[in-house]
C-alpha atoms as a PDB file:
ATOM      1  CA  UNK A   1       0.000   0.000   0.000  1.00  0.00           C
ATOM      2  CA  UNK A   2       0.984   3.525  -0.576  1.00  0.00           C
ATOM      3  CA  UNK A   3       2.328   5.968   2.186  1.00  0.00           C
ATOM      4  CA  UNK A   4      -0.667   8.292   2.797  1.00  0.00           C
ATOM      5  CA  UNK A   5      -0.666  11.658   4.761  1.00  0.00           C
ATOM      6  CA  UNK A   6      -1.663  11.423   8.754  1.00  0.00           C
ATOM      7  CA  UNK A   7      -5.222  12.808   7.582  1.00  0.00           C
ATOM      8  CA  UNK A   8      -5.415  10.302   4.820  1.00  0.00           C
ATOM      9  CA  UNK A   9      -4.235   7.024   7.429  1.00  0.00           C
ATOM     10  CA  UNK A  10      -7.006   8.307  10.314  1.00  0.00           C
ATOM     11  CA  UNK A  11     -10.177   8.593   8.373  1.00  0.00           C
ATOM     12  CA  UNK A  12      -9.008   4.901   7.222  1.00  0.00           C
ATOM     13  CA  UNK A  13      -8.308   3.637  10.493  1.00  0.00           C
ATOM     14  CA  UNK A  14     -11.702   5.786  11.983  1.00  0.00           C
ATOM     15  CA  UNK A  15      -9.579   7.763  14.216  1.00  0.00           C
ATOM     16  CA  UNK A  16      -8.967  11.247  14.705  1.00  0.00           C
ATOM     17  CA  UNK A  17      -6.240  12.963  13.214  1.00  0.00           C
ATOM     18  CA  UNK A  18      -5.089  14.167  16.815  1.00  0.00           C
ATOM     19  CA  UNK A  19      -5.528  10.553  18.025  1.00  0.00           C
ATOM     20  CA  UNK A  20      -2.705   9.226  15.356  1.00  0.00           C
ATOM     21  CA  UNK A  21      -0.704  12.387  16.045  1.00  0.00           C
ATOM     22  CA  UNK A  22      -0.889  11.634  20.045  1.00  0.00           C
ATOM     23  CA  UNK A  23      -0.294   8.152  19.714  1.00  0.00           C
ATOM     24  CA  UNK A  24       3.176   8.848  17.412  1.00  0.00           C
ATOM     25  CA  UNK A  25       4.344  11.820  20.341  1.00  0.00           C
ATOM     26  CA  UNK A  26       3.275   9.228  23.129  1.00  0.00           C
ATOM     27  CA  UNK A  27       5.552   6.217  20.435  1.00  0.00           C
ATOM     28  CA  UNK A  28       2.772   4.058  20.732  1.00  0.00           C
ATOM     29  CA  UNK A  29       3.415   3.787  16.878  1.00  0.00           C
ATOM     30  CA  UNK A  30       5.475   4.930  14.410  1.00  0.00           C
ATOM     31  CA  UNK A  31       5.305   7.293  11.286  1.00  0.00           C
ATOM     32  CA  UNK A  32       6.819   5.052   8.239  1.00  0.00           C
ATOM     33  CA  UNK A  33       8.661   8.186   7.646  1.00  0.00           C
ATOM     34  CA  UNK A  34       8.555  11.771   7.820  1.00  0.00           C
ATOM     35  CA  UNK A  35       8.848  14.268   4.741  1.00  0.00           C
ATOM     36  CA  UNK A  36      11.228  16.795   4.385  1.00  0.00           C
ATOM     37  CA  UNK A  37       8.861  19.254   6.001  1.00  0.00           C
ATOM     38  CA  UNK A  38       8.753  17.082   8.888  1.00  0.00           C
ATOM     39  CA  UNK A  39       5.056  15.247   7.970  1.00  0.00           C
ATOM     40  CA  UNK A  40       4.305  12.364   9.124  1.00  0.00           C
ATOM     41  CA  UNK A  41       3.427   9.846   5.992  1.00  0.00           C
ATOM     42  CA  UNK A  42       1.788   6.315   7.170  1.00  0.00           C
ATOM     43  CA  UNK A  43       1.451   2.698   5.620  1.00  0.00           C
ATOM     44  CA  UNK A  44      -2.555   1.847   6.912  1.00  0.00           C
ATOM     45  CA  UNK A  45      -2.484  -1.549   6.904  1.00  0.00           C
ATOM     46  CA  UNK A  46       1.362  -1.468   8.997  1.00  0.00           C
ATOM     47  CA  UNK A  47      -0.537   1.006  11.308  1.00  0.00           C
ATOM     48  CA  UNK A  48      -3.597  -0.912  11.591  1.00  0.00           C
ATOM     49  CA  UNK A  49      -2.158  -4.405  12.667  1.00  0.00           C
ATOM     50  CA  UNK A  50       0.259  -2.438  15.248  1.00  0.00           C
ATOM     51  CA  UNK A  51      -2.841  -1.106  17.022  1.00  0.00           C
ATOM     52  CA  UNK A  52      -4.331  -4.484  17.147  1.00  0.00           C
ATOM     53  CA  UNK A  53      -0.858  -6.107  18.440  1.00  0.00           C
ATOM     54  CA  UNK A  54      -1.088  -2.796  21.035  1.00  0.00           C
ATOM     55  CA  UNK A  55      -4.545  -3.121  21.948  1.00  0.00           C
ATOM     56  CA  UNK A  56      -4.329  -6.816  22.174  1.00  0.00           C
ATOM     57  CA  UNK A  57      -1.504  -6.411  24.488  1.00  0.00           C
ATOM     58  CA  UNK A  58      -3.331  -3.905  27.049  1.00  0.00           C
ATOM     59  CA  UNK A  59      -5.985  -5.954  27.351  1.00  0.00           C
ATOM     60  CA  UNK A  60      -3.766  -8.954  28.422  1.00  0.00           C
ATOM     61  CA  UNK A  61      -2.338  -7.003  30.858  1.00  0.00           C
ATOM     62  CA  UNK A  62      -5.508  -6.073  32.111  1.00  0.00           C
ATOM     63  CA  UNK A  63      -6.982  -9.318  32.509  1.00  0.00           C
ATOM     64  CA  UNK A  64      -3.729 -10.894  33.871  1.00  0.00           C
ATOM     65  CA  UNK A  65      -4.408  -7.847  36.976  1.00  0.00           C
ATOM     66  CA  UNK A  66      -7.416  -8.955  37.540  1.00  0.00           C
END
Protein backbone atom coordinates (compact mmCIF):
# COMPACT_ATOMS: atom_id res chain seq x y z
CA UNK A 1 0.00 0.00 0.00
CA UNK A 2 0.98 3.52 -0.58
CA UNK A 3 2.33 5.97 2.19
CA UNK A 4 -0.67 8.29 2.80
CA UNK A 5 -0.67 11.66 4.76
CA UNK A 6 -1.66 11.42 8.75
CA UNK A 7 -5.22 12.81 7.58
CA UNK A 8 -5.41 10.30 4.82
CA UNK A 9 -4.23 7.02 7.43
CA UNK A 10 -7.01 8.31 10.31
CA UNK A 11 -10.18 8.59 8.37
CA UNK A 12 -9.01 4.90 7.22
CA UNK A 13 -8.31 3.64 10.49
CA UNK A 14 -11.70 5.79 11.98
CA UNK A 15 -9.58 7.76 14.22
CA UNK A 16 -8.97 11.25 14.71
CA UNK A 17 -6.24 12.96 13.21
CA UNK A 18 -5.09 14.17 16.82
CA UNK A 19 -5.53 10.55 18.03
CA UNK A 20 -2.71 9.23 15.36
CA UNK A 21 -0.70 12.39 16.05
CA UNK A 22 -0.89 11.63 20.05
CA UNK A 23 -0.29 8.15 19.71
CA UNK A 24 3.18 8.85 17.41
CA UNK A 25 4.34 11.82 20.34
CA UNK A 26 3.28 9.23 23.13
CA UNK A 27 5.55 6.22 20.44
CA UNK A 28 2.77 4.06 20.73
CA UNK A 29 3.41 3.79 16.88
CA UNK A 30 5.48 4.93 14.41
CA UNK A 31 5.30 7.29 11.29
CA UNK A 32 6.82 5.05 8.24
CA UNK A 33 8.66 8.19 7.65
CA UNK A 34 8.56 11.77 7.82
CA UNK A 35 8.85 14.27 4.74
CA UNK A 36 11.23 16.80 4.39
CA UNK A 37 8.86 19.25 6.00
CA UNK A 38 8.75 17.08 8.89
CA UNK A 39 5.06 15.25 7.97
CA UNK A 40 4.30 12.36 9.12
CA UNK A 41 3.43 9.85 5.99
CA UNK A 42 1.79 6.31 7.17
CA UNK A 43 1.45 2.70 5.62
CA UNK A 44 -2.55 1.85 6.91
CA UNK A 45 -2.48 -1.55 6.90
CA UNK A 46 1.36 -1.47 9.00
CA UNK A 47 -0.54 1.01 11.31
CA UNK A 48 -3.60 -0.91 11.59
CA UNK A 49 -2.16 -4.41 12.67
CA UNK A 50 0.26 -2.44 15.25
CA UNK A 51 -2.84 -1.11 17.02
CA UNK A 52 -4.33 -4.48 17.15
CA UNK A 53 -0.86 -6.11 18.44
CA UNK A 54 -1.09 -2.80 21.03
CA UNK A 55 -4.55 -3.12 21.95
CA UNK A 56 -4.33 -6.82 22.17
CA UNK A 57 -1.50 -6.41 24.49
CA UNK A 58 -3.33 -3.90 27.05
CA UNK A 59 -5.98 -5.95 27.35
CA UNK A 60 -3.77 -8.95 28.42
CA UNK A 61 -2.34 -7.00 30.86
CA UNK A 62 -5.51 -6.07 32.11
CA UNK A 63 -6.98 -9.32 32.51
CA UNK A 64 -3.73 -10.89 33.87
CA UNK A 65 -4.41 -7.85 36.98
CA UNK A 66 -7.42 -8.96 37.54
Amino acid sequence: MPYVSTGEAARALGVSMRSLQQWAKDGLIEPDFRTVGGHMRWDVERVRAELRANLRAMRDAAEADE
